[in-house]
C-alpha atoms as a PDB file:
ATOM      1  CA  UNK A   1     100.331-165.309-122.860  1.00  0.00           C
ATOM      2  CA  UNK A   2      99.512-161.804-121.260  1.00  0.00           C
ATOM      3  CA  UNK A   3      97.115-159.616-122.369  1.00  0.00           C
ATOM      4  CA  UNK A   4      96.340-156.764-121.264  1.00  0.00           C
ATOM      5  CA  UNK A   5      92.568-155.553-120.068  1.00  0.00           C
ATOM      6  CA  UNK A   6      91.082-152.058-121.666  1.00  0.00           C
ATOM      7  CA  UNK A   7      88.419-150.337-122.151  1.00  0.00           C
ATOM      8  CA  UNK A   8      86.922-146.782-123.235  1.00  0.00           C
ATOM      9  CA  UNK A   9      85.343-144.426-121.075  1.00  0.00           C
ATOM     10  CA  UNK A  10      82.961-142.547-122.497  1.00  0.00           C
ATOM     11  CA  UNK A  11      81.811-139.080-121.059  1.00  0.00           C
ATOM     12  CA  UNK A  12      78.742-138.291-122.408  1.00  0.00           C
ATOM     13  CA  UNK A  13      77.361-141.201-121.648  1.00  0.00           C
ATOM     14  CA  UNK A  14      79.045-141.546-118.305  1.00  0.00           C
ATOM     15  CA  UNK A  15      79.469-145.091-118.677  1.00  0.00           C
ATOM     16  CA  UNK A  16      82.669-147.502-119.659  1.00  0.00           C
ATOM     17  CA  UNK A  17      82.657-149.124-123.005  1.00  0.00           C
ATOM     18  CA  UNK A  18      82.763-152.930-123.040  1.00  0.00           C
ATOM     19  CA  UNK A  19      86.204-154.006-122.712  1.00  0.00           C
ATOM     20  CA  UNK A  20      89.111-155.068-125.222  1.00  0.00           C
ATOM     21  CA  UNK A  21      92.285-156.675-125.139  1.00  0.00           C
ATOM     22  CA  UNK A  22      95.977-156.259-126.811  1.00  0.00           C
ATOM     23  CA  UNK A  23      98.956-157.266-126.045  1.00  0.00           C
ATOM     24  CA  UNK A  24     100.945-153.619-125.803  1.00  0.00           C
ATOM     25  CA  UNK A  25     100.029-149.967-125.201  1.00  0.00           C
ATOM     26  CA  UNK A  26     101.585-149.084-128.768  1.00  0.00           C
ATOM     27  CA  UNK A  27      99.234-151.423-130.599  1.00  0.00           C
ATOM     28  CA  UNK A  28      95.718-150.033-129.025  1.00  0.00           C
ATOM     29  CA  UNK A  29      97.208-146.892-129.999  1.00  0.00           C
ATOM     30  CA  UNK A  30      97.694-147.138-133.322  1.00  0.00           C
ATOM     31  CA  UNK A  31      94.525-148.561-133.880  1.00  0.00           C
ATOM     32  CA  UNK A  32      92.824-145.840-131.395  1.00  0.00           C
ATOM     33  CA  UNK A  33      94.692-143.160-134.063  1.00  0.00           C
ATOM     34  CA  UNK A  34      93.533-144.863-137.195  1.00  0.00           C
ATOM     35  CA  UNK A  35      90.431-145.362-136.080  1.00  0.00           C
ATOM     36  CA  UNK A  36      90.050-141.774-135.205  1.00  0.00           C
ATOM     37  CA  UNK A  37      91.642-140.210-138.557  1.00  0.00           C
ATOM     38  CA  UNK A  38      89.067-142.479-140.119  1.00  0.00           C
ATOM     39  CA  UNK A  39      86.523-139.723-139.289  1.00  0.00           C
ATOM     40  CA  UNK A  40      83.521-142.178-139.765  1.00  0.00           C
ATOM     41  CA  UNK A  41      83.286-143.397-135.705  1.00  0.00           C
ATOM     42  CA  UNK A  42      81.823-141.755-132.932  1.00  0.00           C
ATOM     43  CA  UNK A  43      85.419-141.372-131.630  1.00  0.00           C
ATOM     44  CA  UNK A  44      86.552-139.419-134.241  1.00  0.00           C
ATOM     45  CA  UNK A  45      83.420-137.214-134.286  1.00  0.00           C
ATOM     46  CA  UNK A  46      83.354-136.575-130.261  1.00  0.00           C
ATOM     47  CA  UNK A  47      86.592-137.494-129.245  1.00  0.00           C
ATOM     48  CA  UNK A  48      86.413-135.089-126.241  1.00  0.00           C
ATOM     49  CA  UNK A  49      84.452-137.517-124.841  1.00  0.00           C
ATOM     50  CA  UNK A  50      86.393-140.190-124.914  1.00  0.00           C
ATOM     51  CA  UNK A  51      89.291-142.100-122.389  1.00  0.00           C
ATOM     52  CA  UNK A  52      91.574-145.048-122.723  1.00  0.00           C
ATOM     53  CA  UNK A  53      91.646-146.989-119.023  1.00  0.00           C
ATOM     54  CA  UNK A  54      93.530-150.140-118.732  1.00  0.00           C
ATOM     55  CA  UNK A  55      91.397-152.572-116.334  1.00  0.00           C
ATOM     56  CA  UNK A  56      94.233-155.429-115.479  1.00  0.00           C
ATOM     57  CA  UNK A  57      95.970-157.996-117.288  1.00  0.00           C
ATOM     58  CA  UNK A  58      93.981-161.823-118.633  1.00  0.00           C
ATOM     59  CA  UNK A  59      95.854-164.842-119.101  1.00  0.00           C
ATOM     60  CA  UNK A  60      95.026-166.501-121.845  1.00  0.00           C
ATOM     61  CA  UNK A  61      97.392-170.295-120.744  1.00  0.00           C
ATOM     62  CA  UNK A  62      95.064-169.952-117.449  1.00  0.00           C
ATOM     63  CA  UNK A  63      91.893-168.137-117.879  1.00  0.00           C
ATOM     64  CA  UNK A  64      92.516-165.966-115.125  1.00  0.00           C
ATOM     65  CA  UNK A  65      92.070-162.219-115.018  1.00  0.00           C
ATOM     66  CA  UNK A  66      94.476-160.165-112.732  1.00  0.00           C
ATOM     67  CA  UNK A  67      92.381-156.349-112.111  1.00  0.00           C
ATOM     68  CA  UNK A  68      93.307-153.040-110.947  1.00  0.00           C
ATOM     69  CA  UNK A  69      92.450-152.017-107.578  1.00  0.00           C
ATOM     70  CA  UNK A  70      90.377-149.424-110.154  1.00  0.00           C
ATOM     71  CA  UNK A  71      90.425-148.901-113.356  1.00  0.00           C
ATOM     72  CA  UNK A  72      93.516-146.500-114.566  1.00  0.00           C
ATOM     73  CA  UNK A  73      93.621-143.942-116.917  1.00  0.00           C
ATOM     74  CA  UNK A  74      96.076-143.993-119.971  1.00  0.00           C
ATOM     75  CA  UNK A  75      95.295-141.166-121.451  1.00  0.00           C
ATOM     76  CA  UNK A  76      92.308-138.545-123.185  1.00  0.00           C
ATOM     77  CA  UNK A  77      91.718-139.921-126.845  1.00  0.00           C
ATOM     78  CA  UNK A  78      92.015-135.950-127.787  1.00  0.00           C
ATOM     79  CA  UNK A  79      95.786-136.775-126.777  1.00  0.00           C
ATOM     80  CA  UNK A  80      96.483-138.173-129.457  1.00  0.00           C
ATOM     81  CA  UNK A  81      94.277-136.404-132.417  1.00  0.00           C
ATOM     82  CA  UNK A  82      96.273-136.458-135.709  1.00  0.00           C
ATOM     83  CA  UNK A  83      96.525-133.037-136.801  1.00  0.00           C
END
């Protein structure tokens, strides 16, 4: 099986967030939007700060990891605040 390779970026800090991995865009972001309507994280309280990169792909029948070039931006988390 596929998965595929993200990770947070986060501003302030000016460093990437360990990575994570899911099997579709749609799933990391509903739990990016529930996580930041939850109003309890530092994502919800800063999420200026915050990016969604995608790193590669990691397959899980062989253990390998296929990786961008660089890592590529999805999308600003403030994208897709909940109003």
């Amino acid at each position: 099986m596929l998965l595929r390779v993200f990770c947070i970026w986060d501003g302030a800090a000016e460093e990437f967030q360990a990575p994570f991995y899911n099997h579709s865009i749609g799933l990391v972001n509903r739990a990016l939007s529930d996580e930041i309507a939850s109003g309890d994280s530092p994502l919800s309280k800063h999420v200026d700060d915050f990016s969604l990169y995608e790193l590669g792909n990691y397959d899980t029948s062989t253990g390998r990891f296929v990786l961008h070039d660089s890592p590529k931006l999805i999308y600003a988390l403030a994208e897709i605040v909940v109003n």
